[in-house]
C-alpha atoms as a PDB file:
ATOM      1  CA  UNK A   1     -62.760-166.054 170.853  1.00  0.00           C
ATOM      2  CA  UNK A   2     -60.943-165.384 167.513  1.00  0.00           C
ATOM      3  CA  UNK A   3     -57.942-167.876 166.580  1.00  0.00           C
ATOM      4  CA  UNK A   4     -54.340-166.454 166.382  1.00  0.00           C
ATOM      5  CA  UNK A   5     -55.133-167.192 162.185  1.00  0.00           C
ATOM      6  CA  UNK A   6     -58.210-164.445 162.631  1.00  0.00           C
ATOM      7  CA  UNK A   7     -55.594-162.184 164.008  1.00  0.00           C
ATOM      8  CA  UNK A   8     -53.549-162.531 161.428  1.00  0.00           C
ATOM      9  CA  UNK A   9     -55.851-161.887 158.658  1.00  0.00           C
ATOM     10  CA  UNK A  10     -56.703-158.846 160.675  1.00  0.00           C
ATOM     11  CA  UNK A  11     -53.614-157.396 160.777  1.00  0.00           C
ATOM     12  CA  UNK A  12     -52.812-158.007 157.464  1.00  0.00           C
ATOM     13  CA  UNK A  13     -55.887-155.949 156.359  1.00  0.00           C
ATOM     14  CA  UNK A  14     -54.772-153.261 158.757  1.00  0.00           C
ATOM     15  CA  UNK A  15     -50.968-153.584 157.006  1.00  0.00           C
ATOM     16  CA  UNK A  16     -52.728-153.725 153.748  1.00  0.00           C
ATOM     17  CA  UNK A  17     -55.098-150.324 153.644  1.00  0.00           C
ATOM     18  CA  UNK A  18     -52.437-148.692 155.416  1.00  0.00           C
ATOM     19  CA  UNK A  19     -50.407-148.995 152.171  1.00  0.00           C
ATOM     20  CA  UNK A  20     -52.717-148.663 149.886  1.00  0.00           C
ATOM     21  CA  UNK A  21     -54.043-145.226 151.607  1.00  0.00           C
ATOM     22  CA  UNK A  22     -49.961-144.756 151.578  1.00  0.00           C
ATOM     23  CA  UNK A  23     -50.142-144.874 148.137  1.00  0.00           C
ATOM     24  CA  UNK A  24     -52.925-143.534 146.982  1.00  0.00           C
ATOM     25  CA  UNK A  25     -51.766-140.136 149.321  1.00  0.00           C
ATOM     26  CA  UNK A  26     -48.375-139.984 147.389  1.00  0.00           C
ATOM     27  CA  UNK A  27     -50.225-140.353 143.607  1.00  0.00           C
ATOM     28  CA  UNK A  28     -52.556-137.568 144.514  1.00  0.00           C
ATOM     29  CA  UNK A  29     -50.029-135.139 145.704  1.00  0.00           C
ATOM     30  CA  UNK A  30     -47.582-134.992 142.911  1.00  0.00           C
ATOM     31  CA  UNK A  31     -48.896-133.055 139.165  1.00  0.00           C
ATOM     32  CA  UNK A  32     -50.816-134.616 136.848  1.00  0.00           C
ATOM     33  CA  UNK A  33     -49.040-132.417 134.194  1.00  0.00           C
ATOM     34  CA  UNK A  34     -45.340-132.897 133.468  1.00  0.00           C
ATOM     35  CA  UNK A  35     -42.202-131.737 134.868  1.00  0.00           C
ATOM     36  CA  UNK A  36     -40.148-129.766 132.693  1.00  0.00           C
ATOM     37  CA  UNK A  37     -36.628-128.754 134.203  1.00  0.00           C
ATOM     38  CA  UNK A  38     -34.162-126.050 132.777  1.00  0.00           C
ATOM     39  CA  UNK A  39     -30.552-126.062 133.003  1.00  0.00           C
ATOM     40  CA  UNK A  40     -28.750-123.083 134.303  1.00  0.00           C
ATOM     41  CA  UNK A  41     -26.996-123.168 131.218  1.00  0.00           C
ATOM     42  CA  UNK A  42     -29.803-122.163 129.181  1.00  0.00           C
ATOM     43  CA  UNK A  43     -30.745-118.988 131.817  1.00  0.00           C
ATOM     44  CA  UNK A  44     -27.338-117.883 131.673  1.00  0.00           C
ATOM     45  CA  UNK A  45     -27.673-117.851 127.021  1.00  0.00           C
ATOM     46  CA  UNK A  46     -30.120-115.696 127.503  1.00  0.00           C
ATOM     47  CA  UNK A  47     -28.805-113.315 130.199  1.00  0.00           C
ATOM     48  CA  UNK A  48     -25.675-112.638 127.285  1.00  0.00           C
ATOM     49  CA  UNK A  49     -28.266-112.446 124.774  1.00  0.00           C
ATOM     50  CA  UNK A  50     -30.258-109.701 126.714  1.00  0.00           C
ATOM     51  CA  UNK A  51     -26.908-107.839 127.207  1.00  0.00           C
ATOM     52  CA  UNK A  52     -26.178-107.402 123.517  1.00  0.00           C
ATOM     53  CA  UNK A  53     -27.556-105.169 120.889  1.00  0.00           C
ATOM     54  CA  UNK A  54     -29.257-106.393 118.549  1.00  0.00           C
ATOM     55  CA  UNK A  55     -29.657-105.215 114.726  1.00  0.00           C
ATOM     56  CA  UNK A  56     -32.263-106.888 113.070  1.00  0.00           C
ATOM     57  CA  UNK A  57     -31.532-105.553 109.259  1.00  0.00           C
ATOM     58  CA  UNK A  58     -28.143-107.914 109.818  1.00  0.00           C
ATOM     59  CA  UNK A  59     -29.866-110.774 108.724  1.00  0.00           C
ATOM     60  CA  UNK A  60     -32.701-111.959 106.634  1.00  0.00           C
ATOM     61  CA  UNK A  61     -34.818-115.380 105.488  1.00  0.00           C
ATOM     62  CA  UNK A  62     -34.565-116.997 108.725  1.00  0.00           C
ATOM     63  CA  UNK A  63     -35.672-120.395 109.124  1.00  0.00           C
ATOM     64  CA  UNK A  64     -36.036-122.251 112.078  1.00  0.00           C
ATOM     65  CA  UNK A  65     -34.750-125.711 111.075  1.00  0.00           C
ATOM     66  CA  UNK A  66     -35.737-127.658 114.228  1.00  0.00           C
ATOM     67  CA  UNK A  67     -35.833-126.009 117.171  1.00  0.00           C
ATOM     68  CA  UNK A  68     -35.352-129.593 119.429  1.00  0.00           C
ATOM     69  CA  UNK A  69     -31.687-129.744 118.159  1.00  0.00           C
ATOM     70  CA  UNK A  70     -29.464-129.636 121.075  1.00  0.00           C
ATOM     71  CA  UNK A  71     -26.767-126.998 119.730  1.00  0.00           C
ATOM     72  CA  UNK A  72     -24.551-126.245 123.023  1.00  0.00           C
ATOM     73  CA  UNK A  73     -23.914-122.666 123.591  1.00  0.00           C
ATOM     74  CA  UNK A  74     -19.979-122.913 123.667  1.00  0.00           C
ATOM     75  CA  UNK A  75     -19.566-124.657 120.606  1.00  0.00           C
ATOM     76  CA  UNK A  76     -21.907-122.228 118.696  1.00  0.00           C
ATOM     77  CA  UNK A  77     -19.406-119.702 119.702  1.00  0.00           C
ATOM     78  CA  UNK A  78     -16.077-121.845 118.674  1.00  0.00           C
ATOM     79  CA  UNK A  79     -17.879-122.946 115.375  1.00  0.00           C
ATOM     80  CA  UNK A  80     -18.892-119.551 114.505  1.00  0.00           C
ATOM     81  CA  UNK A  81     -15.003-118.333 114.917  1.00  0.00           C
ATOM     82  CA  UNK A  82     -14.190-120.821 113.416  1.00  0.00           C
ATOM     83  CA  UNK A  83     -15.152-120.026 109.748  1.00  0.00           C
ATOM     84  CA  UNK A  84     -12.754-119.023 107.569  1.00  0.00           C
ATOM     85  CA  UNK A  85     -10.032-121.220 108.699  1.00  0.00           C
ATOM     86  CA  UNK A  86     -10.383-119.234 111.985  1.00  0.00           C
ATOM     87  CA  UNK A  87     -11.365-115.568 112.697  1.00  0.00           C
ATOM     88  CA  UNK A  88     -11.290-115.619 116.326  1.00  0.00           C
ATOM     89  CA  UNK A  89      -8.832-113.252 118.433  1.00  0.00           C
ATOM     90  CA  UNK A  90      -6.964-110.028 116.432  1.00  0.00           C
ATOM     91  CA  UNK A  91      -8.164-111.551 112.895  1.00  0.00           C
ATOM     92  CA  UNK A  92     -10.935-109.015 111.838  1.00  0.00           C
ATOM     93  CA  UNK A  93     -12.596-110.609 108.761  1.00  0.00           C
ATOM     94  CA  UNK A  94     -12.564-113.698 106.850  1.00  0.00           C
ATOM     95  CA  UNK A  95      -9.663-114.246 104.387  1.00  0.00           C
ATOM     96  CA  UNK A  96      -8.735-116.304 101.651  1.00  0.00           C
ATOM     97  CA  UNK A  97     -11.279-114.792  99.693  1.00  0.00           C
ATOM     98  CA  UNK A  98     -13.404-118.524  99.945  1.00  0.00           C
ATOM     99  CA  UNK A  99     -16.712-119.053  98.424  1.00  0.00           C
ATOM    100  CA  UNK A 100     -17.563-121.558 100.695  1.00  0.00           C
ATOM    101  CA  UNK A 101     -16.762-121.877 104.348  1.00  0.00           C
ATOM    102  CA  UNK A 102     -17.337-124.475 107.522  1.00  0.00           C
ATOM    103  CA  UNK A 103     -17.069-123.796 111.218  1.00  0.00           C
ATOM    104  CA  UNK A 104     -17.508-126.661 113.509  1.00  0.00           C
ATOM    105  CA  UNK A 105     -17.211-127.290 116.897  1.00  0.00           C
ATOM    106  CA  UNK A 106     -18.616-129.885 119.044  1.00  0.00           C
ATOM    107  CA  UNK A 107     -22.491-130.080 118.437  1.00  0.00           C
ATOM    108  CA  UNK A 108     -22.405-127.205 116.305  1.00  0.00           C
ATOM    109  CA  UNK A 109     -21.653-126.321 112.096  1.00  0.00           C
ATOM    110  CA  UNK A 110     -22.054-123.345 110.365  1.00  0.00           C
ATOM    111  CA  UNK A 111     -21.810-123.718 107.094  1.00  0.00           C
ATOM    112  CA  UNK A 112     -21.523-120.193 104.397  1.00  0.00           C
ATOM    113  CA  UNK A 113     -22.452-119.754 101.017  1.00  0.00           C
ATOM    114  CA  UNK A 114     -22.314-116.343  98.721  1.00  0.00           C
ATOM    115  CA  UNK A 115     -25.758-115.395  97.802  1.00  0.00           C
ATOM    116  CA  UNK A 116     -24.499-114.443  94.629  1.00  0.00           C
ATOM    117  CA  UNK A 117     -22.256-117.177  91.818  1.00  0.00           C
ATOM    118  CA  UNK A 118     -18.842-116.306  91.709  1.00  0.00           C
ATOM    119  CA  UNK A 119     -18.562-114.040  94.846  1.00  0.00           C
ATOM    120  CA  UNK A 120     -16.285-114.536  97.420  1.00  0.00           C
ATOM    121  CA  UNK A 121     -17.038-114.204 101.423  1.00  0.00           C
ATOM    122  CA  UNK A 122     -15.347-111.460 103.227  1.00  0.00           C
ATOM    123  CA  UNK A 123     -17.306-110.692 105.753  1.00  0.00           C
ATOM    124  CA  UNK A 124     -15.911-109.328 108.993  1.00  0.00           C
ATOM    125  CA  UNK A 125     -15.748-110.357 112.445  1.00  0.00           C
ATOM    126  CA  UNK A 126     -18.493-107.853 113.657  1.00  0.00           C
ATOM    127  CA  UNK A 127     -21.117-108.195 110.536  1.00  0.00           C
ATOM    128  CA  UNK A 128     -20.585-112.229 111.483  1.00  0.00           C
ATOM    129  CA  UNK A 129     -21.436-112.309 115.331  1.00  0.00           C
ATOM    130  CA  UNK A 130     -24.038-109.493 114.610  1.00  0.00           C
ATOM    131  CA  UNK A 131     -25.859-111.510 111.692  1.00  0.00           C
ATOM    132  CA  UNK A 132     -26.124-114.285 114.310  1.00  0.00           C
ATOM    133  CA  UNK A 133     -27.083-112.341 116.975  1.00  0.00           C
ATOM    134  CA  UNK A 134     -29.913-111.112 115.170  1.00  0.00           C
ATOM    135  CA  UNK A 135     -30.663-114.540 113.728  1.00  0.00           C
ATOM    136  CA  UNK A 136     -30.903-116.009 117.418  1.00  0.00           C
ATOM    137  CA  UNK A 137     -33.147-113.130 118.219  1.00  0.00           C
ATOM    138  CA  UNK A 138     -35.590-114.937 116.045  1.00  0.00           C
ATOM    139  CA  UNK A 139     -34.188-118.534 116.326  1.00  0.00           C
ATOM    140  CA  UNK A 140     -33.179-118.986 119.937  1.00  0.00           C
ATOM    141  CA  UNK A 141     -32.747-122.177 120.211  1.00  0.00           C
ATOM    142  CA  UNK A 142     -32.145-125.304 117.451  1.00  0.00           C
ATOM    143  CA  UNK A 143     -30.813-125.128 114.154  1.00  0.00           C
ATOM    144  CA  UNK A 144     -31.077-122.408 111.669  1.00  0.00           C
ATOM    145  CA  UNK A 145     -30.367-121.018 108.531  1.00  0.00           C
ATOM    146  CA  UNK A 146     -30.314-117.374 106.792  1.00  0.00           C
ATOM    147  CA  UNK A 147     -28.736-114.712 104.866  1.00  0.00           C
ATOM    148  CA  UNK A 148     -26.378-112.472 106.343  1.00  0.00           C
ATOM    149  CA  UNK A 149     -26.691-108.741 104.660  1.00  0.00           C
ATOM    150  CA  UNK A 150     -23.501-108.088 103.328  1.00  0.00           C
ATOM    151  CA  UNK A 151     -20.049-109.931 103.693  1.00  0.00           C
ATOM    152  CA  UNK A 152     -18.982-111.386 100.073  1.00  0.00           C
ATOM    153  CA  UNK A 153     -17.329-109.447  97.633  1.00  0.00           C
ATOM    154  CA  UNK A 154     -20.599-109.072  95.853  1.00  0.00           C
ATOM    155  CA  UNK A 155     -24.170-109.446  97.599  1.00  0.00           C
ATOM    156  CA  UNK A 156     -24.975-111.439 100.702  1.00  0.00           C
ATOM    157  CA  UNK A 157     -23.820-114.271 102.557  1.00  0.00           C
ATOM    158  CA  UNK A 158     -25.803-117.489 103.236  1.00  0.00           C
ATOM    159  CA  UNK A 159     -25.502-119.289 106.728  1.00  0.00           C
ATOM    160  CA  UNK A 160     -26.667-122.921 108.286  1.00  0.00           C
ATOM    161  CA  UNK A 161     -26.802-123.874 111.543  1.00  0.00           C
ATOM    162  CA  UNK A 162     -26.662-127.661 112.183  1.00  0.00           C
ATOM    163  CA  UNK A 163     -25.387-130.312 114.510  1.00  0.00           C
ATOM    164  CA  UNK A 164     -22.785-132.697 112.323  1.00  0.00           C
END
């Protein structure tokens, strides 16, 4: 007749492949391959995105700097009205005749350049957003850089996107 230690060691076992087929049950079930989530945020970029036209002769030389870069959607938009000292609201185009400008907001900077020496940026509010637009089309997420058609007093304007 087996000791109460025998029982013991029995039950033990019992405990022990119970857990271990426990286990084994739960590794098998989930993917082998990774899990890759999306944030609603993203899904709702590229709902406005799909909305808007898109012209792709606004913009030219785009480079995908690194496409990893967390840029947040909001402070894209705040940094790209806010070139020029501001061009967001009634203001229609970019004064001050600069040849340089910066727009930064949050994890976002554009920075503009004229194309040509000695021009000065003027570009307007609509030849901007549609440059960028068109830009994103090919860029959609990251940092970027390109040449806007159009927008200085002579020639083109140059454009980065990068997190400061």
């Amino acid at each position: 007749m087996p000791g109460a230690q025998d029982i013991k060691i029995v039950v033990t076992m019992h405990y022990s492949t119970i857990v271990l087929l426990a286990s084994a049950v739960c590794s098998f079930a989930s993917p082998v391959w990774p899990r890759y989530t999306v944030d609603n945020e993203h899904f709702e970029v590229l709902a406005l995105r799909a909305t808007t036209q898109v012209n792709p002769a606004a913009v030219s030389d785009v480079t995908c700097i690194d496409p990893n870069l967390k840029i947040v959607f909001h402070d894209q938009n705040v940094a790209e009205l806010g070139i020029c000292g501001g061009i967001a609201g009634s203001i229609t185009k970019c004064g001050g005749s600069p040849e340089r400008t910066v727009g930064q907001s949050g994890s976002a900077k554009f920075t503009l350049t004229t194309a040509t020496n000695g021009a000065t940026i003027n570009i307007s509010k609509g030849r901007w957003e549609q440059c960028i637009r068109a830009a994103r089309a090919i860029c959609p997420t990251g940092s970027m850089s390109g040449t806007c058609t159009g927008g200085a007093s002579s020639g083109d304007v140059n454009f980065t996107l990068e997190s400061p």
